[in-house]
Protein backbone atom coordinates (compact mmCIF):
# COMPACT_ATOMS: atom_id res chain seq x y z
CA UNK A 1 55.78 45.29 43.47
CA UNK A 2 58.33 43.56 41.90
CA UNK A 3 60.14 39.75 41.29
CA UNK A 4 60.35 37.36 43.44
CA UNK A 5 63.58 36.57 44.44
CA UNK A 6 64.36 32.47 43.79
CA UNK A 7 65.27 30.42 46.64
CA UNK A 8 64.58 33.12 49.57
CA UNK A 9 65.40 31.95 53.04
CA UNK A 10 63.49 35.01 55.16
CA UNK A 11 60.08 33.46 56.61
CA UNK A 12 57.98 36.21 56.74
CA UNK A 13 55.54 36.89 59.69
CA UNK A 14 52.15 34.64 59.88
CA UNK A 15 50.76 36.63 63.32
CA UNK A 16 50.04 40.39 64.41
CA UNK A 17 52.75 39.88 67.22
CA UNK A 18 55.54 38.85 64.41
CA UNK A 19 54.86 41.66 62.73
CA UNK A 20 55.23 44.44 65.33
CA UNK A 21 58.34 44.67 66.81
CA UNK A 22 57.47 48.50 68.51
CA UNK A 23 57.73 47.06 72.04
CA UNK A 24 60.65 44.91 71.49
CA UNK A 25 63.56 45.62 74.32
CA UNK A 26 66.34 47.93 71.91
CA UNK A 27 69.73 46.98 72.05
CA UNK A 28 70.28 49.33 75.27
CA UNK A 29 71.85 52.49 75.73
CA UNK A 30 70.25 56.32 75.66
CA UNK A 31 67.25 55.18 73.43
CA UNK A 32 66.13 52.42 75.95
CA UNK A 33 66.62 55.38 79.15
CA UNK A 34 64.39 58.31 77.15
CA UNK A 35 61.85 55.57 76.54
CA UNK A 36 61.52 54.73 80.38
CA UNK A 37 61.85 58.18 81.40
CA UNK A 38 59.03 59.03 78.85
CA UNK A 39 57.38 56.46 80.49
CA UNK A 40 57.55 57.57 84.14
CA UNK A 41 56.11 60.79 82.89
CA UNK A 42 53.25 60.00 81.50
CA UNK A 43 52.53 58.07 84.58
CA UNK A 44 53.22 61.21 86.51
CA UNK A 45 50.40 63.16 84.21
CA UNK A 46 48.08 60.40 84.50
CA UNK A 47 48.15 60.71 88.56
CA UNK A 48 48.00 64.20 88.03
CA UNK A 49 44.82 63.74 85.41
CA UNK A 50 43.22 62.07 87.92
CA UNK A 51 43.15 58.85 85.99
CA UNK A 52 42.21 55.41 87.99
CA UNK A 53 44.98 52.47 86.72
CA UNK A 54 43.26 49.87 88.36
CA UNK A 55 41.39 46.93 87.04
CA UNK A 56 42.50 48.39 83.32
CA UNK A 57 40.26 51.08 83.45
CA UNK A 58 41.49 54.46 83.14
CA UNK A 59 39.20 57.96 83.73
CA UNK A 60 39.88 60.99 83.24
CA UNK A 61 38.30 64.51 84.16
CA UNK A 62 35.02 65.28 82.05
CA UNK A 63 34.68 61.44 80.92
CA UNK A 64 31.92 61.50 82.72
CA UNK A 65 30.08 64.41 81.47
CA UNK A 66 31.09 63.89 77.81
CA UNK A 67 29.72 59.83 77.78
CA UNK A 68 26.48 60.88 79.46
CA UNK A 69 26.19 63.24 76.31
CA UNK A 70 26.70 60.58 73.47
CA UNK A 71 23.93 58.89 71.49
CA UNK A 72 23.05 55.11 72.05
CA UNK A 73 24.93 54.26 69.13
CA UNK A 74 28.09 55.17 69.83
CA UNK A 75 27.90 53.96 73.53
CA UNK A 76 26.87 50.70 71.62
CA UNK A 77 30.18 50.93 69.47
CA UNK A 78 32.16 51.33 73.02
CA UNK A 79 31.48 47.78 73.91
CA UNK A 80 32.52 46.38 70.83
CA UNK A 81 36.26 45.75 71.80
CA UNK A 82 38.45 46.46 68.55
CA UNK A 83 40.90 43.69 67.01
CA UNK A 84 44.16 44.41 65.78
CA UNK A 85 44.33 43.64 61.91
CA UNK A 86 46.76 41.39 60.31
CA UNK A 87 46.58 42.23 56.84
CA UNK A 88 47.24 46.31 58.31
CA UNK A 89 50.32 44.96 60.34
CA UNK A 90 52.06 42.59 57.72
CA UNK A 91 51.50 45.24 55.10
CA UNK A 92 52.94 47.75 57.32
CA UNK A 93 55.25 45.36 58.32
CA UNK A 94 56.77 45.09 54.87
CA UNK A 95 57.17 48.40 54.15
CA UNK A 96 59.17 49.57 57.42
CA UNK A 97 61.95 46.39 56.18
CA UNK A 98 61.95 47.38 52.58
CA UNK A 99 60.25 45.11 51.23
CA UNK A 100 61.54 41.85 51.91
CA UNK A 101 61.37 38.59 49.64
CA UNK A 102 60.75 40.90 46.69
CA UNK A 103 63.70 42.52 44.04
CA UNK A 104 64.55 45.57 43.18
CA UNK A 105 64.72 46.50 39.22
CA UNK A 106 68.43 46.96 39.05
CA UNK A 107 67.83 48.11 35.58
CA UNK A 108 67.37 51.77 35.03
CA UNK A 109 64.04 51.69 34.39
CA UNK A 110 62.34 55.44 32.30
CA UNK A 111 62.03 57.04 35.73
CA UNK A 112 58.62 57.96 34.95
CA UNK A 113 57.79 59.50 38.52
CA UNK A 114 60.80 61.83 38.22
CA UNK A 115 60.40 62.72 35.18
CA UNK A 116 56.30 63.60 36.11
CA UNK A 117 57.71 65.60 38.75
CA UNK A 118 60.34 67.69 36.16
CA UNK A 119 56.79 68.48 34.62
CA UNK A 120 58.40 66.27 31.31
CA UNK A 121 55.32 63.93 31.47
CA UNK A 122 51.79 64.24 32.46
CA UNK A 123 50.15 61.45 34.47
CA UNK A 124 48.29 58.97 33.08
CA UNK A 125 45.39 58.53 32.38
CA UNK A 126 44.04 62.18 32.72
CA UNK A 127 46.82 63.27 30.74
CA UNK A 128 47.46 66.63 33.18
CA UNK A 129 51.07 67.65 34.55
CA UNK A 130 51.91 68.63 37.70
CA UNK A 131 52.14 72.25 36.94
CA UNK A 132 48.25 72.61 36.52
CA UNK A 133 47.29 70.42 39.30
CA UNK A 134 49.70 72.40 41.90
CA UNK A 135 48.10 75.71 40.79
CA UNK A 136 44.78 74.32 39.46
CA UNK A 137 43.26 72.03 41.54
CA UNK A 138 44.57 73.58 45.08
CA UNK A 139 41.70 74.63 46.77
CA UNK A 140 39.21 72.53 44.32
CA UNK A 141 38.19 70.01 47.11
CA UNK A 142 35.60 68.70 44.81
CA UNK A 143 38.03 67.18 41.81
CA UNK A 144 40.40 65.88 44.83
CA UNK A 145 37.82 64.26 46.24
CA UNK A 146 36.22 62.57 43.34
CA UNK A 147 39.70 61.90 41.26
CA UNK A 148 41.28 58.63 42.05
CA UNK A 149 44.04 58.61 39.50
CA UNK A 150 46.55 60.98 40.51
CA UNK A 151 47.74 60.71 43.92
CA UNK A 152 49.79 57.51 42.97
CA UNK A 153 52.05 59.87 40.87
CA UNK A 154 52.07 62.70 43.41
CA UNK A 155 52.90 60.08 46.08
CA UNK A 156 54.42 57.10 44.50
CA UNK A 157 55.20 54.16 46.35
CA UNK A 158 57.97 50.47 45.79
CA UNK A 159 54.61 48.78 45.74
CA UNK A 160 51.37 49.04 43.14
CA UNK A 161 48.24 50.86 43.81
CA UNK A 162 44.87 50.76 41.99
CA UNK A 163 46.30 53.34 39.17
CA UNK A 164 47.66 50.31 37.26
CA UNK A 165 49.22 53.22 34.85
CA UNK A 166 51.40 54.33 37.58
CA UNK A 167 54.99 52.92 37.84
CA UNK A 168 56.49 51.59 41.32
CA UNK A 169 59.60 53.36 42.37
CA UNK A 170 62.74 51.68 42.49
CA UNK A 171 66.00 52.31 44.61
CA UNK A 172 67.78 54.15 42.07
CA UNK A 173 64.94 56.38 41.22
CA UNK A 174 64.13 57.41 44.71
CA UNK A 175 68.31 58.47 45.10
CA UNK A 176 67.80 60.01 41.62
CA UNK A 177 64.98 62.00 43.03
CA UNK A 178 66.31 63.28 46.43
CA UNK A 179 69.39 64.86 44.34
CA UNK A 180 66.48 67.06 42.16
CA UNK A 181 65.95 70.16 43.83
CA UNK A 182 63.25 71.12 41.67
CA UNK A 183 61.57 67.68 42.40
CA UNK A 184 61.51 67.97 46.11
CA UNK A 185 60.46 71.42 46.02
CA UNK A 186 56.97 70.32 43.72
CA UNK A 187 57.12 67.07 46.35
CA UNK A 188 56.52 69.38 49.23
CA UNK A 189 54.29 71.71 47.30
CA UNK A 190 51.90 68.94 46.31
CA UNK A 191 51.73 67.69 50.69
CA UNK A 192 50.79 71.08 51.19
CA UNK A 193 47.92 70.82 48.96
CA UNK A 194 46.99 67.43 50.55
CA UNK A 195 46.92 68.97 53.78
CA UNK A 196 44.95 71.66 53.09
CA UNK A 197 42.37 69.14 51.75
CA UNK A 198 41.99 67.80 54.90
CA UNK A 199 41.84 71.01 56.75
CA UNK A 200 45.20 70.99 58.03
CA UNK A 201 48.66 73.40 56.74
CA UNK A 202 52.34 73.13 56.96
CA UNK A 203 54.13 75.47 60.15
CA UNK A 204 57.81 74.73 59.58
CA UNK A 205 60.73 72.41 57.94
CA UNK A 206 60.19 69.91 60.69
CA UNK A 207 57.13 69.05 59.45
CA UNK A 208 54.85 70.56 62.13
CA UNK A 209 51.32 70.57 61.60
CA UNK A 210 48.26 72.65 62.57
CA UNK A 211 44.43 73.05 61.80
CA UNK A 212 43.83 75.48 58.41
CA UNK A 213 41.22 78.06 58.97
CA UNK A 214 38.84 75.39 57.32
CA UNK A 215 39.55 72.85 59.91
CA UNK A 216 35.81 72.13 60.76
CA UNK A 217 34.28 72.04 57.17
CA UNK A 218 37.47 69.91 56.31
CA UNK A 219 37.16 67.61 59.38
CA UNK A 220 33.40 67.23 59.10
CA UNK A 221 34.29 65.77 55.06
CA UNK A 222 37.28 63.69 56.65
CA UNK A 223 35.21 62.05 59.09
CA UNK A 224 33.13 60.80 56.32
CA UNK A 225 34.55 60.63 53.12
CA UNK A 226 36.76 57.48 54.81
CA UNK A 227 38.60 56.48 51.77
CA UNK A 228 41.06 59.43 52.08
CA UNK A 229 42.35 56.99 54.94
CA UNK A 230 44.03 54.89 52.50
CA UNK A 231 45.42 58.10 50.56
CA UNK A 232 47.01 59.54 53.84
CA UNK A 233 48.69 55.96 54.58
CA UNK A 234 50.26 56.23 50.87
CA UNK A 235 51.12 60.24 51.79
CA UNK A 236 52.91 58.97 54.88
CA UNK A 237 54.50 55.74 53.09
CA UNK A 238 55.56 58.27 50.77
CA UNK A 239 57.57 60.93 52.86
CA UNK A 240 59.52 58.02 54.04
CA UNK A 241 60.81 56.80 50.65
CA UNK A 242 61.66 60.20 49.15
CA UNK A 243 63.19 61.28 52.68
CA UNK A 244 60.95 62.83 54.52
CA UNK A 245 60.51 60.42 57.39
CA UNK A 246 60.95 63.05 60.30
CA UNK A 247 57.26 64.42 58.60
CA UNK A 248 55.45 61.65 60.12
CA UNK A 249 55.14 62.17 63.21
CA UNK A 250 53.83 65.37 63.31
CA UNK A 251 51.08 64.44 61.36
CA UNK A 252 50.31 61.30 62.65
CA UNK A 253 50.17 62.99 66.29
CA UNK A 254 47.52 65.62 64.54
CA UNK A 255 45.51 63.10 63.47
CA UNK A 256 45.78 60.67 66.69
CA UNK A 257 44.53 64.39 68.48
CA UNK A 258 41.92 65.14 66.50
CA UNK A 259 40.18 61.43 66.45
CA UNK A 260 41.16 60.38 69.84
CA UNK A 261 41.14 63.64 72.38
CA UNK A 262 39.24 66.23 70.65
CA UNK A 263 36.88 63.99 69.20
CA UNK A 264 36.76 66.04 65.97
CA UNK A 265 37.22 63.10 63.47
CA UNK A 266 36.01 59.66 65.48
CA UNK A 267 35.78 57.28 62.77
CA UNK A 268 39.62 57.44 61.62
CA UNK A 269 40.29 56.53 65.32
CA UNK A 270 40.96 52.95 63.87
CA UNK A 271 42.48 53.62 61.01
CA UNK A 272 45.16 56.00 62.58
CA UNK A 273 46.40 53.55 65.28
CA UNK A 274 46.33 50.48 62.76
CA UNK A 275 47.93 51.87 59.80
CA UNK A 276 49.38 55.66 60.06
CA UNK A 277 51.42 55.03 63.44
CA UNK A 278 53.31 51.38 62.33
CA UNK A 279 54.08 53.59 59.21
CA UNK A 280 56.73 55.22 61.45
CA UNK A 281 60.13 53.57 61.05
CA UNK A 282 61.49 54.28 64.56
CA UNK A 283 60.28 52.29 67.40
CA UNK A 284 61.08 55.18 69.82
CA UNK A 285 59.24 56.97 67.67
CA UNK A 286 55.81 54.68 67.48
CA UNK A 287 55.96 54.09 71.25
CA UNK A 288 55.67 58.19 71.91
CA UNK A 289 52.53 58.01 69.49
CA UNK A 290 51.29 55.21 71.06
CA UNK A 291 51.61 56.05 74.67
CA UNK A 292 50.56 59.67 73.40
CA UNK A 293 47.24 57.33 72.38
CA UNK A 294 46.58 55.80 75.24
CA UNK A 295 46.65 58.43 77.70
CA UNK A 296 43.38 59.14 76.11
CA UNK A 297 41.69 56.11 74.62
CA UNK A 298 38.08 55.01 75.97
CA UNK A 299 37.30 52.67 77.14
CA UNK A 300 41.14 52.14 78.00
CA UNK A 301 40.47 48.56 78.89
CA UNK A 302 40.00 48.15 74.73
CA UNK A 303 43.46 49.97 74.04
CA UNK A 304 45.27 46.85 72.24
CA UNK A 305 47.99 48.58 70.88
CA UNK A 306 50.28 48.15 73.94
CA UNK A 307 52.50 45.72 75.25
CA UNK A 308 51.22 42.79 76.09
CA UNK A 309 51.05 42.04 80.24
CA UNK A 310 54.36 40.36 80.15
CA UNK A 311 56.15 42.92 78.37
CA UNK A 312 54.14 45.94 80.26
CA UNK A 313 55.37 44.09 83.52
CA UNK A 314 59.06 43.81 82.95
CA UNK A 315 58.89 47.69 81.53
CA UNK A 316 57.60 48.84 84.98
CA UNK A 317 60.11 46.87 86.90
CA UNK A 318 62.52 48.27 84.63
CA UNK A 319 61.39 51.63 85.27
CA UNK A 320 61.47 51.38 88.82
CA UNK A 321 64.96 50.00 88.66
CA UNK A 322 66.26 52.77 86.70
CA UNK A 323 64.58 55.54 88.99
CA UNK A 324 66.68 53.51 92.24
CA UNK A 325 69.52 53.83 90.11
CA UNK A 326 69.56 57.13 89.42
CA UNK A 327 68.36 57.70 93.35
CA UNK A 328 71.38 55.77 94.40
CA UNK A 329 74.07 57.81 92.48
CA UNK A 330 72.39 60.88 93.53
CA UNK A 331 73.14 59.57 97.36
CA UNK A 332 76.75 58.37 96.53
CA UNK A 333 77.14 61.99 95.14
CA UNK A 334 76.19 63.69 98.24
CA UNK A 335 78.55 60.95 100.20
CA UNK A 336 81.38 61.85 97.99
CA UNK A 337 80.96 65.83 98.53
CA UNK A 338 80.46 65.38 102.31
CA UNK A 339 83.60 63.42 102.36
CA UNK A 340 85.53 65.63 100.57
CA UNK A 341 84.48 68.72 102.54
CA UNK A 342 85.06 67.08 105.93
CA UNK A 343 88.51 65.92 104.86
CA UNK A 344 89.81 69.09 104.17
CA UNK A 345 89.26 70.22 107.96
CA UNK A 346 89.42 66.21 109.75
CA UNK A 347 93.21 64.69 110.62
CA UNK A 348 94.77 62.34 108.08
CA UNK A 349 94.20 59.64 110.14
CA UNK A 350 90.65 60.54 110.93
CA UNK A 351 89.95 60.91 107.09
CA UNK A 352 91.30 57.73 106.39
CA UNK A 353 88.98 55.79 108.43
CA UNK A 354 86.03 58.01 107.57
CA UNK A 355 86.48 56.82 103.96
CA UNK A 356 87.06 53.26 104.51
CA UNK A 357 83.39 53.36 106.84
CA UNK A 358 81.28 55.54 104.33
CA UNK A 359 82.30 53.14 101.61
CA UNK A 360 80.96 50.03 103.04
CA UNK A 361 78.02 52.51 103.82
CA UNK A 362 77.28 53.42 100.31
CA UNK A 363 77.56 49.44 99.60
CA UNK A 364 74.58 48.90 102.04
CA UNK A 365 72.47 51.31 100.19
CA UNK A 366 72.87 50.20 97.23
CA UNK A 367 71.82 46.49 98.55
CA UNK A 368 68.96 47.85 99.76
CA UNK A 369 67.60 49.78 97.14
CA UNK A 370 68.28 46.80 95.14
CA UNK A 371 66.33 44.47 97.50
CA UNK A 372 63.46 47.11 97.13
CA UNK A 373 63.05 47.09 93.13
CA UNK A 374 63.17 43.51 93.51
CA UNK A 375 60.33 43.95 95.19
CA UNK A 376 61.31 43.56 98.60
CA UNK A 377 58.62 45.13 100.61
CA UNK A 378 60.42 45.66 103.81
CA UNK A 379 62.75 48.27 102.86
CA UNK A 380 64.28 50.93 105.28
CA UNK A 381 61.82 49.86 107.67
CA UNK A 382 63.53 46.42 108.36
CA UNK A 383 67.18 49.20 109.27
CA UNK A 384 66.18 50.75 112.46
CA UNK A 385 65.07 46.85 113.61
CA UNK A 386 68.30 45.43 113.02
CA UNK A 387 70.12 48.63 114.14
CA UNK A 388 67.84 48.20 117.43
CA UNK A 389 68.46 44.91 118.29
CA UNK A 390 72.22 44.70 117.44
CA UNK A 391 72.85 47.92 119.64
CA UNK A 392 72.71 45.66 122.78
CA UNK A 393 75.83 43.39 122.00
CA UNK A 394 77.93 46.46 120.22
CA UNK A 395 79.46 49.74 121.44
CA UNK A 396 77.26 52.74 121.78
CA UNK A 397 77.30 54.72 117.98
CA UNK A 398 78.03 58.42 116.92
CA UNK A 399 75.87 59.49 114.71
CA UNK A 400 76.53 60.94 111.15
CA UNK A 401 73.90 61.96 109.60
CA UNK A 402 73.41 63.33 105.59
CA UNK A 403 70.78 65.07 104.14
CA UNK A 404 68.73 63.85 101.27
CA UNK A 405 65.48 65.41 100.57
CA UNK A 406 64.00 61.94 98.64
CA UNK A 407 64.67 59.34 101.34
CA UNK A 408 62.76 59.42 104.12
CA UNK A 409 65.16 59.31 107.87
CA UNK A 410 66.31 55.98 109.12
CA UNK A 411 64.60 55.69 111.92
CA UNK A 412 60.92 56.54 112.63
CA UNK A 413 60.68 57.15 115.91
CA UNK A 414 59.29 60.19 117.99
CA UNK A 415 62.25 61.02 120.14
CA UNK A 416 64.44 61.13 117.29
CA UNK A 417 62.53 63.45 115.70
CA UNK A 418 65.29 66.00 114.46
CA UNK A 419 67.01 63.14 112.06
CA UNK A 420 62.78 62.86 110.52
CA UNK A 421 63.78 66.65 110.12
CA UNK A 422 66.54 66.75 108.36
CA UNK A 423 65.93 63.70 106.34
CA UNK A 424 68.97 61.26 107.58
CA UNK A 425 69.43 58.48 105.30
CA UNK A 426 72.32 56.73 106.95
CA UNK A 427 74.29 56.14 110.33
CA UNK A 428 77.77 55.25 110.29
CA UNK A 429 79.18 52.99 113.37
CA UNK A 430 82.08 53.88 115.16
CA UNK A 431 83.52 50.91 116.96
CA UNK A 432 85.24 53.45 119.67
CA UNK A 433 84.18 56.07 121.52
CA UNK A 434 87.52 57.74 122.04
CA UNK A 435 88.51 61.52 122.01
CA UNK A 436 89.27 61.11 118.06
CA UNK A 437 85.90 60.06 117.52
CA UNK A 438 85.05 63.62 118.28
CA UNK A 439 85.62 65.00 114.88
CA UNK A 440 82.53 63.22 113.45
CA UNK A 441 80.85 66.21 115.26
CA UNK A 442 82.52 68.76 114.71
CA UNK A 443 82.99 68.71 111.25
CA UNK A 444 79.15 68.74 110.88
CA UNK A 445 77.60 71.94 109.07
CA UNK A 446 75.96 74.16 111.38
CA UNK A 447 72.97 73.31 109.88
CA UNK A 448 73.06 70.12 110.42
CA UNK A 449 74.64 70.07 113.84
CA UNK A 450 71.99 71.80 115.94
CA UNK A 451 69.79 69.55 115.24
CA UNK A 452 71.41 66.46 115.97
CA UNK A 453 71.36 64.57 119.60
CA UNK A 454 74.66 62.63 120.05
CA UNK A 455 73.86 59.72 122.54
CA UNK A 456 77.12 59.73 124.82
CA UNK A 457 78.50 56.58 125.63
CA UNK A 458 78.50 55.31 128.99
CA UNK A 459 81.57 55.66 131.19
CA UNK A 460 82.42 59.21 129.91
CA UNK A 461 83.13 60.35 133.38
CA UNK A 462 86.35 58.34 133.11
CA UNK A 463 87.59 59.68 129.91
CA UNK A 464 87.82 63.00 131.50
């Protein structure tokens, strides 16, 4: 795999938890945002599954039916909780950071696994090139199967495999090979053959994946020949190095289907969350597969690929943060438009102090959404108290109300039923009750007007 370099400072990982960094907090920005909003939705589908999140169990429809169906045995192998694998997660683990602690051959070594690949050498030690084993063996399952020599040439790796005849790659070679057009094109043809060996074929340059019309005979072999496991882990280390890490996914997400929801190849369940996933570079990336995995693991309680309760903990509060957030600058929105609309028609005056009042308004939503994601349980309710109670020292208000369809009104009362109506989130104070004060009314939409019941002030009699 190469030298050791001398007198190496890096320390590499001695637990499972060093080694995975897929739930670590990013740096910020748009990344961190998609991953919560991904989050919230898969929430959203488990509610609308059905599924139970309580006590760590999660169900969904036809569970039931389909564990009532399996054999003693593999209700037996339920109960046996899975453990995550350290030699799996510091192997992957190395080969997501290159490699560290070992050197790179900065010599130009005979760039054996290009030159197999220009069809200039054959592999050893069957002695066939490419040519014949992209036109000859496609299709012959049976010398795929049993042949263990060549898929470290079609799918070479920067570390060694059991073909000790087989050269690692080296940086050089693998920018040496991206530039060779007629090496990339033999590259993709020899995937195509892989994944028609295991029942699967090719749908675009994305990498998209789909079941071959063979799927079930295919499937059936996968899910017991198991040592093609370690060949897809070297197929997928492989499209990484030679630039084909958007390929991954796709076919990690086929295979995380077919052994986790459709049940078609169980026994690379394992295999598929401990070694193909962490072969994906991109955290964002790993978390999609993983949440994508969870959604329909059973028992869920033994899903262990996660975050840990901490880490799942601050995410939700997170979540729910971000969701008040972007609830809050929808409602400043809809107090900016309402302001503008009403100045155009209020006095200059009028305007003036309009603005000055809805801003400190705005201020006290925000503080108490923000009291609410810190878990402050007594929310809105805790507004039409105070408002109550302080309405017998302070002038009589006029009300202004503004619609929002996600917050419910600010009061809950029965006889102010038309602000439950129209959703009122807020009531701005007006400390006088003179004939100004009238144009809080009348620049109301018609809408929203006829619905609203102004509570005069006492002592109008004398205004008039």
């Amino acid at each position: 795999m190469g030298n050791l370099l001398p007198g190496v400072s890096f320390k590499e990982p001695t637990t499972v938890e060093e080694c995975d960094s897929t739930w670590d907090t990013d740096s910020g920005g748009e990344d961190e945002g998609e991953d919560e909003e991904e989050a919230e939705r898969e929430q959203e589908e488990k509610k609308r599954s059905g599924m139970e999140d309580e006590a760590g169990t999660d169900v969904m429809p036809g569970d039931r039916e389909d564990a009532t169906s399996q054999s003693d045995c593999n209700t037996a192998d339920l109960n046996i909780k899975p453990k995550r694998s350290f030699y799996a997660a510091r192997d992957l683990y190395k080969y997501r950071h290159q490699y560290p602690n070992f050197k790179d051959l900065r010599c130009q070594n005979d760039l054996c696994n290009l030159r197999f690949y220009m069809n200039k050498i054959p592999f050893k030690p069957d002695g066939v090139y490419i040519e014949e084993i992209l036109n000859k063996w496609k299709g012959d399952y049976d010398k795929l199967e049993h042949n263990h020599t060549y898929i470290q040439w079609l799918f070479p790796l920067r570390e060694q495999g059991l073909n000790f005849y087989a050269k690692e790659l080296t940086s050089y070679e693998i920018e040496e090979f991206k530039k060779t057009k007629e090496a990339i094109k033999r590259f993709i043809l020899a995937y195509k053959m892989m994944l028609d060996f295991f029942g699967l074929k090719l749908m675009d340059k994305n990498g998209s994946v789909s079941r071959a019309t063979n799927w079930q005979d295919r499937f059936q072999h996968l899910n017991e020949s198991q040592h093609n496991y370690l060949r897809i882990t070297r197929i997928l280390k492989s499209l990484g190095e030679l630039g084909y890490e958007s390929f991954k996914s796709p076919l990690v997400k086929a295979f995380l289907e077919e052994s986790i929801v459709e049940n078609t190849i169980p026994n690379m369940k394992q295999s598929a969350l401990e070694y193909f996933v962490y072969t994906v570079k991109e955290r964002k990336e790993r978390r999609k597969l993983l949440r994508y995995a969870s959604l329909h693991y059973q028992p869920q309680m033994h899903f262990i690929w996660g975050p840990d309760k901490n880490q799942k903990s601050g995410q939700n509060k997170s979540i729910k943060k971000s969701s008040l957030n972007r609830s809050l600058k929808k409602n400043t929105q809809k107090f900016r438009d309402n302001k503008t609309e009403n100045s155009l028609e209020r006095p200059q005056s009028s305007a003036v102090e309009d603005t000055k009042v809805e801003t400190e308004q705005v201020d006290d939503v925000k503080s108490k959404l923000e009291s609410e994601a810190d878990g402050n349980e007594q929310g809105f309710n805790n507004v039409s108290k105070n408002d109550d109670s302080s309405s017998e020292h302070s002038p009589k208000a006029v009300l202004h109300p503004i619609v929002d369809s996600s917050v419910p009104s600010a009061t809950g009362e029965e006889d102010n039923e038309p602000y439950k109506e129209n959703n009122i989130v807020s009531i701005i104070i007006v400390d006088s009750t003179d004939v100004g004060n009238t144009d809080c009314l009348c620049n109301l939409s018609p809408s929203t007007s006829t619905n609203v019941n102004v509570t005069e002030p006492s002592g109008t009699d004398d205004l008039s």
